[in-house]
Protein backbone atom coordinates (compact mmCIF):
# COMPACT_ATOMS: atom_id res chain seq x y z
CA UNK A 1 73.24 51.98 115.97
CA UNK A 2 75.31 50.45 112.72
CA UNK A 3 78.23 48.58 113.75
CA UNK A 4 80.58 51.36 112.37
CA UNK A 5 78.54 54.84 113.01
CA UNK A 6 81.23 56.99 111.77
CA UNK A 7 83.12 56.36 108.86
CA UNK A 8 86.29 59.17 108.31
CA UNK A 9 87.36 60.43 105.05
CA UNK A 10 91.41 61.48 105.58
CA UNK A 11 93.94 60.34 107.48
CA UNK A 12 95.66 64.01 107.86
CA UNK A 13 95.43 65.98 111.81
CA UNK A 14 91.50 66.56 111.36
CA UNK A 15 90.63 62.77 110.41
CA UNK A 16 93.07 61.46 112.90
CA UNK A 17 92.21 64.04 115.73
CA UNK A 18 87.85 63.33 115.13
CA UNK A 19 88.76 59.56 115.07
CA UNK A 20 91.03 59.62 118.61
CA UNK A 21 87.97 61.65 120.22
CA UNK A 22 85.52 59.39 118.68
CA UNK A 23 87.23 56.64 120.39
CA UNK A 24 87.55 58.29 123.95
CA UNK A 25 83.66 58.82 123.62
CA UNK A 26 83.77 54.35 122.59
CA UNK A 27 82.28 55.33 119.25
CA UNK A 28 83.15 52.55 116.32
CA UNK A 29 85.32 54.84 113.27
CA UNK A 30 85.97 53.35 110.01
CA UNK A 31 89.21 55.32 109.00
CA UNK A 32 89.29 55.74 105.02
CA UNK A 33 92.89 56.49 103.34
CA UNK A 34 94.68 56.82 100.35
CA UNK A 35 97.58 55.43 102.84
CA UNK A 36 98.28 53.73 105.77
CA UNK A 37 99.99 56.34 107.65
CA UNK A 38 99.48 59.62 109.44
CA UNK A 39 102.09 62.55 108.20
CA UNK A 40 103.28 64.65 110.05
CA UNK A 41 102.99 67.62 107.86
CA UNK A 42 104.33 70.83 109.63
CA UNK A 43 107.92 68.99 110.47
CA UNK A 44 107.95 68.19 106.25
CA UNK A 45 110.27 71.28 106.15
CA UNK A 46 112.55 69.07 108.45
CA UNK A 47 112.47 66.37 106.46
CA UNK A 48 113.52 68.31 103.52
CA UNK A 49 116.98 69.54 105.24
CA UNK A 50 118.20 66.59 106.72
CA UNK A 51 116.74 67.84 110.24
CA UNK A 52 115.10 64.37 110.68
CA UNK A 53 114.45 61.50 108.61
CA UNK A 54 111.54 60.16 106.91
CA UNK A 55 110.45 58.00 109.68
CA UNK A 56 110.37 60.67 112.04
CA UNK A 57 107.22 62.18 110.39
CA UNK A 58 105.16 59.18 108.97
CA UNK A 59 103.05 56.63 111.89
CA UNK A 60 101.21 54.12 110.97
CA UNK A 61 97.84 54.38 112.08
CA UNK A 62 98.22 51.17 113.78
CA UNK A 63 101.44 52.31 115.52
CA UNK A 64 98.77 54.77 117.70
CA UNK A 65 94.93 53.30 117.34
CA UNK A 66 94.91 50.59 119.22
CA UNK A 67 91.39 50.40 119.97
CA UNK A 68 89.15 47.58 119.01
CA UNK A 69 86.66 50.15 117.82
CA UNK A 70 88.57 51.47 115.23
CA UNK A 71 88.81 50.13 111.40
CA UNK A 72 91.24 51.38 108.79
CA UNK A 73 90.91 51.19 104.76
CA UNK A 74 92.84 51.65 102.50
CA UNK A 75 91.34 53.04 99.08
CA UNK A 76 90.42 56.61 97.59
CA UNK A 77 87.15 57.67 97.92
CA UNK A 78 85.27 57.84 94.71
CA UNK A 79 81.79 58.94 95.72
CA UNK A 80 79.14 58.85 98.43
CA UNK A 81 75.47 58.05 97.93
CA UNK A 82 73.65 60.32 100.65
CA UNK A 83 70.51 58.77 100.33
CA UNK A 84 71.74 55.17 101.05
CA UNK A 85 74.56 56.36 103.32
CA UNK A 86 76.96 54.61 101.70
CA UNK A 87 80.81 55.60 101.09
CA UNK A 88 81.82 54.58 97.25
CA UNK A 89 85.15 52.53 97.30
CA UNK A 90 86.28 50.64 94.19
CA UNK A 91 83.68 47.94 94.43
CA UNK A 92 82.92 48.17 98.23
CA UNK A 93 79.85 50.28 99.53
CA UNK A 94 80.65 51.17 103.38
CA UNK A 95 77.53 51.97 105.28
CA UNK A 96 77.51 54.89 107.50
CA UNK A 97 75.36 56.99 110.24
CA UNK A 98 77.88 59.77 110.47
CA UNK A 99 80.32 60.48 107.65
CA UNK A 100 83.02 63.12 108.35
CA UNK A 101 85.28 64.83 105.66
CA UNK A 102 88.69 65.46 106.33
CA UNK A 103 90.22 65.28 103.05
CA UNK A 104 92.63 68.17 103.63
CA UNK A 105 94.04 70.40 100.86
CA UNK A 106 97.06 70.01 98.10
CA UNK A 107 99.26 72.84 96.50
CA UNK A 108 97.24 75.22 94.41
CA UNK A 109 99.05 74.52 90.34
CA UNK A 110 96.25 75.90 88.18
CA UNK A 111 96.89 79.47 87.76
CA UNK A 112 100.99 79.59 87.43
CA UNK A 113 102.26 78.00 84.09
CA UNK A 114 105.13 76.03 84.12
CA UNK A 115 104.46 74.36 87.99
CA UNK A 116 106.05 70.84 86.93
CA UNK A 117 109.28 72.80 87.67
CA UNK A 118 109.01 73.58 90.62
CA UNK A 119 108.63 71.15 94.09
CA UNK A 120 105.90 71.73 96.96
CA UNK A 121 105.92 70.69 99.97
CA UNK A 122 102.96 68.54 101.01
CA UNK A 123 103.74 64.84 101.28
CA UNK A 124 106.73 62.94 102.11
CA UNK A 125 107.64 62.34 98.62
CA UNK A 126 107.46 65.93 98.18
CA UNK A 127 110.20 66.45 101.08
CA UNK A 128 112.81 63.65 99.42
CA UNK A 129 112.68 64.86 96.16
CA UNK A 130 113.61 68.63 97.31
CA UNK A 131 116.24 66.79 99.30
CA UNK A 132 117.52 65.48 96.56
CA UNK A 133 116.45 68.23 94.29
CA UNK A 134 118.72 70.64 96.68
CA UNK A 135 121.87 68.37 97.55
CA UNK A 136 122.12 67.22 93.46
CA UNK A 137 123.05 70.49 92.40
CA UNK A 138 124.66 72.46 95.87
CA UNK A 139 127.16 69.90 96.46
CA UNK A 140 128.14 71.02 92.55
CA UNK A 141 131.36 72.97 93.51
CA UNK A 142 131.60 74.31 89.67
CA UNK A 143 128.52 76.19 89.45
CA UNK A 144 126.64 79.29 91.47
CA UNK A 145 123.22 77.30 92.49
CA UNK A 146 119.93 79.75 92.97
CA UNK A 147 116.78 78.36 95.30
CA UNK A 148 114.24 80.11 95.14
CA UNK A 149 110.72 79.74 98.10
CA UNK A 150 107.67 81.22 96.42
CA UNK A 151 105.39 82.35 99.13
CA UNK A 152 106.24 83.50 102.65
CA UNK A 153 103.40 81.83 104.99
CA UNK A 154 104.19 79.47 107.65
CA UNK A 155 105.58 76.83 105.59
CA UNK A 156 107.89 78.71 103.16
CA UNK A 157 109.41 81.04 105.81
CA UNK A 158 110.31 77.78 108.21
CA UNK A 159 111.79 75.68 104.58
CA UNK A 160 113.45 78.77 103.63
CA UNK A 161 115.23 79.23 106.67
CA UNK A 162 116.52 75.56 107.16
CA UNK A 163 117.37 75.61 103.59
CA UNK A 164 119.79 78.60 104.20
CA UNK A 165 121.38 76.19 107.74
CA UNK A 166 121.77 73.41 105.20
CA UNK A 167 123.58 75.52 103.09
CA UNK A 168 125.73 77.11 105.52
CA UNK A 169 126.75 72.96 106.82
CA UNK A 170 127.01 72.25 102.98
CA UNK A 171 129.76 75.52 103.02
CA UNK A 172 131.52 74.02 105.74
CA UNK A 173 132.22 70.87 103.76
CA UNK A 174 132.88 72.57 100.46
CA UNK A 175 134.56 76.48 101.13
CA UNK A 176 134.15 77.34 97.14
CA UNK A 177 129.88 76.47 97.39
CA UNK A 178 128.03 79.71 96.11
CA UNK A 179 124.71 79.69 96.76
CA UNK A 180 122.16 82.18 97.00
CA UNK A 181 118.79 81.94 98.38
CA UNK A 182 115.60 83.97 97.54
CA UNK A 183 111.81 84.44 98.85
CA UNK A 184 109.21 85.29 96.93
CA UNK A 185 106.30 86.87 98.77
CA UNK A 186 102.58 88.37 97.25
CA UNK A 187 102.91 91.25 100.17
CA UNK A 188 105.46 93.28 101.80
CA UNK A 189 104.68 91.96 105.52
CA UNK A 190 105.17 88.65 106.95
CA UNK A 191 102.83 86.93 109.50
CA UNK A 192 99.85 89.37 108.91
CA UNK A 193 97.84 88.49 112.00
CA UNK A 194 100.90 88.37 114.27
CA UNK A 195 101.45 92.15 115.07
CA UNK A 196 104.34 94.45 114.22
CA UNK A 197 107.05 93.36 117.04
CA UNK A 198 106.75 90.05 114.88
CA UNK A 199 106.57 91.35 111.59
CA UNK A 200 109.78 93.22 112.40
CA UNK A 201 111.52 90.34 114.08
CA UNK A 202 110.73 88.15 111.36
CA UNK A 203 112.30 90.62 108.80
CA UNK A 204 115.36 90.95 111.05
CA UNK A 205 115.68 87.58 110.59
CA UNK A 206 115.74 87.27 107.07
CA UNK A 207 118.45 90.15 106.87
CA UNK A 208 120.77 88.54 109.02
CA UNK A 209 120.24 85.31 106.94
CA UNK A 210 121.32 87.48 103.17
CA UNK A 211 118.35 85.84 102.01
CA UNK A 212 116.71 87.97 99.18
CA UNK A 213 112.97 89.10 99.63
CA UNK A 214 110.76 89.88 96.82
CA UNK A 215 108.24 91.55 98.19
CA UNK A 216 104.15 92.42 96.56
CA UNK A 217 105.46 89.93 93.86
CA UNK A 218 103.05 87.04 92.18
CA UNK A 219 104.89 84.40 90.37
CA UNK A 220 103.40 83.46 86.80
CA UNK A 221 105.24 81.30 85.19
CA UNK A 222 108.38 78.72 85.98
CA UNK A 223 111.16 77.05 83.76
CA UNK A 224 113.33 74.48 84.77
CA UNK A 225 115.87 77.87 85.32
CA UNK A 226 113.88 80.06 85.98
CA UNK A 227 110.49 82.38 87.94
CA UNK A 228 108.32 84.28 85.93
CA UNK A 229 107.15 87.07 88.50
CA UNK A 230 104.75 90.09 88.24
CA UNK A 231 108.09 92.07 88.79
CA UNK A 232 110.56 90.67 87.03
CA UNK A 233 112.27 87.24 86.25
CA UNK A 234 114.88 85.15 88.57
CA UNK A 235 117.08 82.60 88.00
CA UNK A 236 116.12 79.95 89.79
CA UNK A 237 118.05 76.20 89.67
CA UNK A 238 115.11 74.70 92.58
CA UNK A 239 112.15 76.37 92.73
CA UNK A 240 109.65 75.09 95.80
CA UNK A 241 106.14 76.64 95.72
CA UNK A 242 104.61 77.53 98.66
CA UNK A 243 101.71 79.92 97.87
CA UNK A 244 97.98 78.41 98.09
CA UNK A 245 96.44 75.89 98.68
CA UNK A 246 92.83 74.49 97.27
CA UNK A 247 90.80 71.97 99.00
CA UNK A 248 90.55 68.30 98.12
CA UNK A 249 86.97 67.73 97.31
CA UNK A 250 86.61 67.31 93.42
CA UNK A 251 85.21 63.74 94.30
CA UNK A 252 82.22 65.52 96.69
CA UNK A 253 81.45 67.97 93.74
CA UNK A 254 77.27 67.32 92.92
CA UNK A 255 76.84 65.33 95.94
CA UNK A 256 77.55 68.28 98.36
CA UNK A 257 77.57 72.15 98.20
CA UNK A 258 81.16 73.60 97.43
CA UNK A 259 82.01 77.36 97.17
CA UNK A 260 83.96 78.90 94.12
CA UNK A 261 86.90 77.65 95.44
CA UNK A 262 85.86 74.14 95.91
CA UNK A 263 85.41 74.36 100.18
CA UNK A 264 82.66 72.29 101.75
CA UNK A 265 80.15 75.06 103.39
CA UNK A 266 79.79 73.98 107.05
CA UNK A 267 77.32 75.61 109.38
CA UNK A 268 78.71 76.53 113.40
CA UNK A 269 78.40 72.81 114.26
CA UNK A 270 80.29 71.85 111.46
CA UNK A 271 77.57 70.12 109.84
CA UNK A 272 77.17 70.36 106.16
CA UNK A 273 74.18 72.74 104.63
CA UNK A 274 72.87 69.94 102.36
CA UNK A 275 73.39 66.80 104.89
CA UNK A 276 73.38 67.19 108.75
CA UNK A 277 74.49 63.80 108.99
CA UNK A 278 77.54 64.52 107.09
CA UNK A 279 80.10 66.77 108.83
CA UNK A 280 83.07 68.26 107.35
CA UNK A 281 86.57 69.98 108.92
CA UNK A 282 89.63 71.45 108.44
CA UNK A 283 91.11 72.32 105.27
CA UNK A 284 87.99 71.61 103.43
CA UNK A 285 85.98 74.27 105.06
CA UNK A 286 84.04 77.61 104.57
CA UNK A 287 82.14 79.30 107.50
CA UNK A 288 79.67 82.03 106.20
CA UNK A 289 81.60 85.43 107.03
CA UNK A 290 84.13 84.02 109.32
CA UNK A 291 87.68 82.72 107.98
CA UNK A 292 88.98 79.40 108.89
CA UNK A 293 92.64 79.81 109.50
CA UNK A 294 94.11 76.38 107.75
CA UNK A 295 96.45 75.37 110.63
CA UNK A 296 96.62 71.89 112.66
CA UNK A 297 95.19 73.50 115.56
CA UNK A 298 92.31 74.49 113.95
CA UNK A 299 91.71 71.03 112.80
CA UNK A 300 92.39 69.81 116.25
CA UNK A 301 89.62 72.13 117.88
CA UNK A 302 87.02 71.66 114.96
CA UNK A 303 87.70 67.68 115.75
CA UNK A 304 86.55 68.05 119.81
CA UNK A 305 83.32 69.56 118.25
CA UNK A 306 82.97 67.17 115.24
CA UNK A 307 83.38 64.64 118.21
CA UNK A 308 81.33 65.95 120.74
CA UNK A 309 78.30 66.95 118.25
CA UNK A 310 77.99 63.13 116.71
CA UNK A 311 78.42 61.55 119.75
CA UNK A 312 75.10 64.05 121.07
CA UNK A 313 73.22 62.82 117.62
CA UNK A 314 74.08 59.13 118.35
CA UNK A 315 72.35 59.46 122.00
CA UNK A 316 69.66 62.15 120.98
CA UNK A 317 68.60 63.21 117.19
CA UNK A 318 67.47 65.97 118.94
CA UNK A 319 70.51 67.10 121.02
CA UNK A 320 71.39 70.94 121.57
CA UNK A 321 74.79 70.70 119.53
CA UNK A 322 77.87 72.52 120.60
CA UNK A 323 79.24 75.37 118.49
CA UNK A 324 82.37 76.08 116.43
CA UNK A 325 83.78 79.51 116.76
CA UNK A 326 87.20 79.80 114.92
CA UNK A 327 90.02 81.46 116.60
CA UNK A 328 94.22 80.92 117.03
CA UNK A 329 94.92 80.40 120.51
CA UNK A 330 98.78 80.83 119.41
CA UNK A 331 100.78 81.02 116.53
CA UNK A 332 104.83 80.09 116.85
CA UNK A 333 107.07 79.74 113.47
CA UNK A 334 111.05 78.30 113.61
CA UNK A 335 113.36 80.26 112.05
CA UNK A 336 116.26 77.87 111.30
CA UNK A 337 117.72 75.89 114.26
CA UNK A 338 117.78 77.62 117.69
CA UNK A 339 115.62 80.41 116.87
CA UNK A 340 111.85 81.29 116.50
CA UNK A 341 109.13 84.05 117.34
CA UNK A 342 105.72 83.61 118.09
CA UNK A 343 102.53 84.42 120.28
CA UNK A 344 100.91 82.65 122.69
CA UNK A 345 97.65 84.23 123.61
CA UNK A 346 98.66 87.69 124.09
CA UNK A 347 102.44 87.55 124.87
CA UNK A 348 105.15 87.55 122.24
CA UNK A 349 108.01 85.06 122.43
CA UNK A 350 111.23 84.94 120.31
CA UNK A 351 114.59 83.26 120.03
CA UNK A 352 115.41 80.15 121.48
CA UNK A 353 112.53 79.85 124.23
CA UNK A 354 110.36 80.27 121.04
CA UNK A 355 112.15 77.50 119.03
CA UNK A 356 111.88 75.39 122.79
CA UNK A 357 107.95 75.77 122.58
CA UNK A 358 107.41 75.27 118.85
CA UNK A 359 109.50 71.92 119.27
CA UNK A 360 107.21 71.04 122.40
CA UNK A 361 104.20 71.84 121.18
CA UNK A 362 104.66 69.56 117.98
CA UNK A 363 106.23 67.19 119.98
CA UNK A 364 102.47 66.76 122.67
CA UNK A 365 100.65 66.74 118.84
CA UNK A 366 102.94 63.61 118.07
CA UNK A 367 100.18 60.91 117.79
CA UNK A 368 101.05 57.74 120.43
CA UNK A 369 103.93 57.42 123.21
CA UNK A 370 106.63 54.98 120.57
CA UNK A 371 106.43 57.52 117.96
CA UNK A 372 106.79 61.25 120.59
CA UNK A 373 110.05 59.47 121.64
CA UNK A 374 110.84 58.29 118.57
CA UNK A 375 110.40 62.17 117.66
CA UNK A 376 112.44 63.59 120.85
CA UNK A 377 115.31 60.84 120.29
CA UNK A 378 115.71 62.26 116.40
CA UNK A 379 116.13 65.93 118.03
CA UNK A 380 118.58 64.86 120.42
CA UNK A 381 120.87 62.54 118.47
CA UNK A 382 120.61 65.73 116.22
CA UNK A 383 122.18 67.85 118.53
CA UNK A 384 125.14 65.68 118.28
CA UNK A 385 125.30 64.53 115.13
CA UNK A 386 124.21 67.35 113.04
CA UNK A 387 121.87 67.53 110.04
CA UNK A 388 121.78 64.11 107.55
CA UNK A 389 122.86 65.15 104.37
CA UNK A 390 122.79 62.09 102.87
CA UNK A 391 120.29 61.92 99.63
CA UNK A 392 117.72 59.28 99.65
């Protein structure tokens, strides 16, 4: 066995989750990444409304792999050679046995004109400049200020709703504030897959919040004022897009099989078609006539396989490999402070025991012991100190 077996592509919840595993199992990693740091990506939203601060969702890898197993680079990927087994970086080759690909996804820009208006939502620079996109021009007390979310998934119904609890602390400090708040949305239901009771809850929600819902609406185009919809045109002052993703493998494209929309085809044990020493997870992913739901705990079960399966090859090229079969054990969503709705398994929670389990689940999927309490001791001083609406 090579002195580094496994070499990692992505530092995001699947490269971080099929390194820890690795580790437990004593397997070397080599950890490859554009940066040094593991973010935090469903509390961005958080970030963004002065919920908690930067630090609170960025770890250093080293701040949680402390094994003497594990290796971390920093570089972008800029090739593979399959036949050596060799990772292309800059001028460095780095051998491998097993090569995993967890090189997540990024905001979907090619078919709406006009996207360098608007913000997304999928770094931490993305988070401080809608901070600072939002506060700039809402703590304006001469002018009406329009935000408008495009897309109602996960991510733009939890932004959407913080946004409107910033607002509503903004009001508090400034009486004569006018702002209005809108969401754009492709269909006229929310949380598809979560059943009606949820559906309507969530739609309750939104009501109670006056925030404006655009329902079986596609936006086309954007202006630095304005969204270009299928329906009709909005003014809009900050415009965050939220709707679609595509995966990050334009580097893999000719070495490996990708689909039409650039995912990495992966058979049941998440191996690639072309290359069975190459495996591939998470965002990045197609599975012949089943979907792959694009959540962290999907990335966090597909990494105890990814795991399990190399660490079977590295004892036995023959092993009986285990088997990937996607499903959502839960799904939970906050709306705003205090308040949530959710399933887990088969039972329907909502309000503030919702919000209570949300916060604890992300809390457990905190990587390492310094950083969960860093992450519980942001939430409490929050609770007495209110939301940091400060711009960065």
């Amino acid at each position: 066995m090579s002195q580094h077996p496994v070499v990692i592509v992505g530092g995001g919840f699947a490269g971080v989750y099929t390194a820890q595993a690795l580790l437990k199992r004593k397997i070397p990693v080599t950890l490859i990444s554009e940066t040094n740091h593991f973010t935090f990506t469903p509390l961005l939203h958080e970030v963004a409304t002065g919920s908690l601060i930067t630090h609170d969702v960025i770890f250093e890898f080293e701040s949680f792999f402390h094994s003497k197993l594990f290796r971390f680079i920093r570089g972008r990927v800029e090739g593979i050679d399959r036949e050596a087994r060799e990772v292309m970086l800059g001028e460095e080759k780095i051998p491998y046995r097993f090569l995993v690909i967890a090189t997540g996804s990024t905001t979907n820009l090619y078919s709406i004109k006009g996207t360098e208006h608007a913000y997304t939502l999928k770094s931490i620079e993305d988070a401080v400049k809608l901070k600072r996109a939002i506060l700039s021009r809402a703590q304006d007390a001469d002018r009406h200020v329009a935000i408008t979310v495009v897309g109602g998934g996960p991510t733009g119904l939890e932004l959407i709703f913080d946004i409107d609890q910033m607002l509503d602390d903004l009001k508090r400090k400034n009486r004569t504030a006018d702002y209005d708040l809108r969401l754009i949305h492709a269909t006229d239901v929310f949380c598809k897959g979560g059943g009606e009771r949820i559906q309507r809850y969530i739609a309750r929600a939104l009501r109670r919040a006056k925030i404006e819902v655009v329902c079986n609406a596609h936006a086309q185009a954007m202006t630095p004022d304005s969204v270009e919809t299928t329906v009709g045109s909005f003014h809009s002052d900050v415009t965050v897009l939220c709707a679609g993703v595509r995966p990050n493998t334009d580097v893999f494209s000719g070495v490996l099989e990708l689909d039409a929309q650039g995912h990495i085809p992966v058979s049941t044990t998440l191996q690639t078609i072309k290359d069975s020493h190459i495996f591939a997870l998470g965002d990045v992913i197609s599975l012949a006539n089943q979907p792959v739901s694009k959540l962290a705990q999907t990335a966090v079960r597909e990494a105890v396989i990814v795991a399990r399966n190399i660490a079977r090859l590295s004892h036995n090229a023959h092993a009986t490999l285990a088997v990937y079969q996607p499903r959502v054990i839960g799904m939970l969503f906050s709306l705003g402070y205090g308040n949530g709705v959710g399933t887990i398994g088969r039972s329907i929670v909502k309000g503030v025991m919702a919000w209570y389990i949300w916060r604890t689940v992300y809390l457990f999927k905190t990587p390492g012991l310094s950083n969960k309490l860093r992450v519980a001791f942001s939430w409490t001083l929050g609770l007495f100190k209110g939301r940091d609406l400060s711009e960065l």
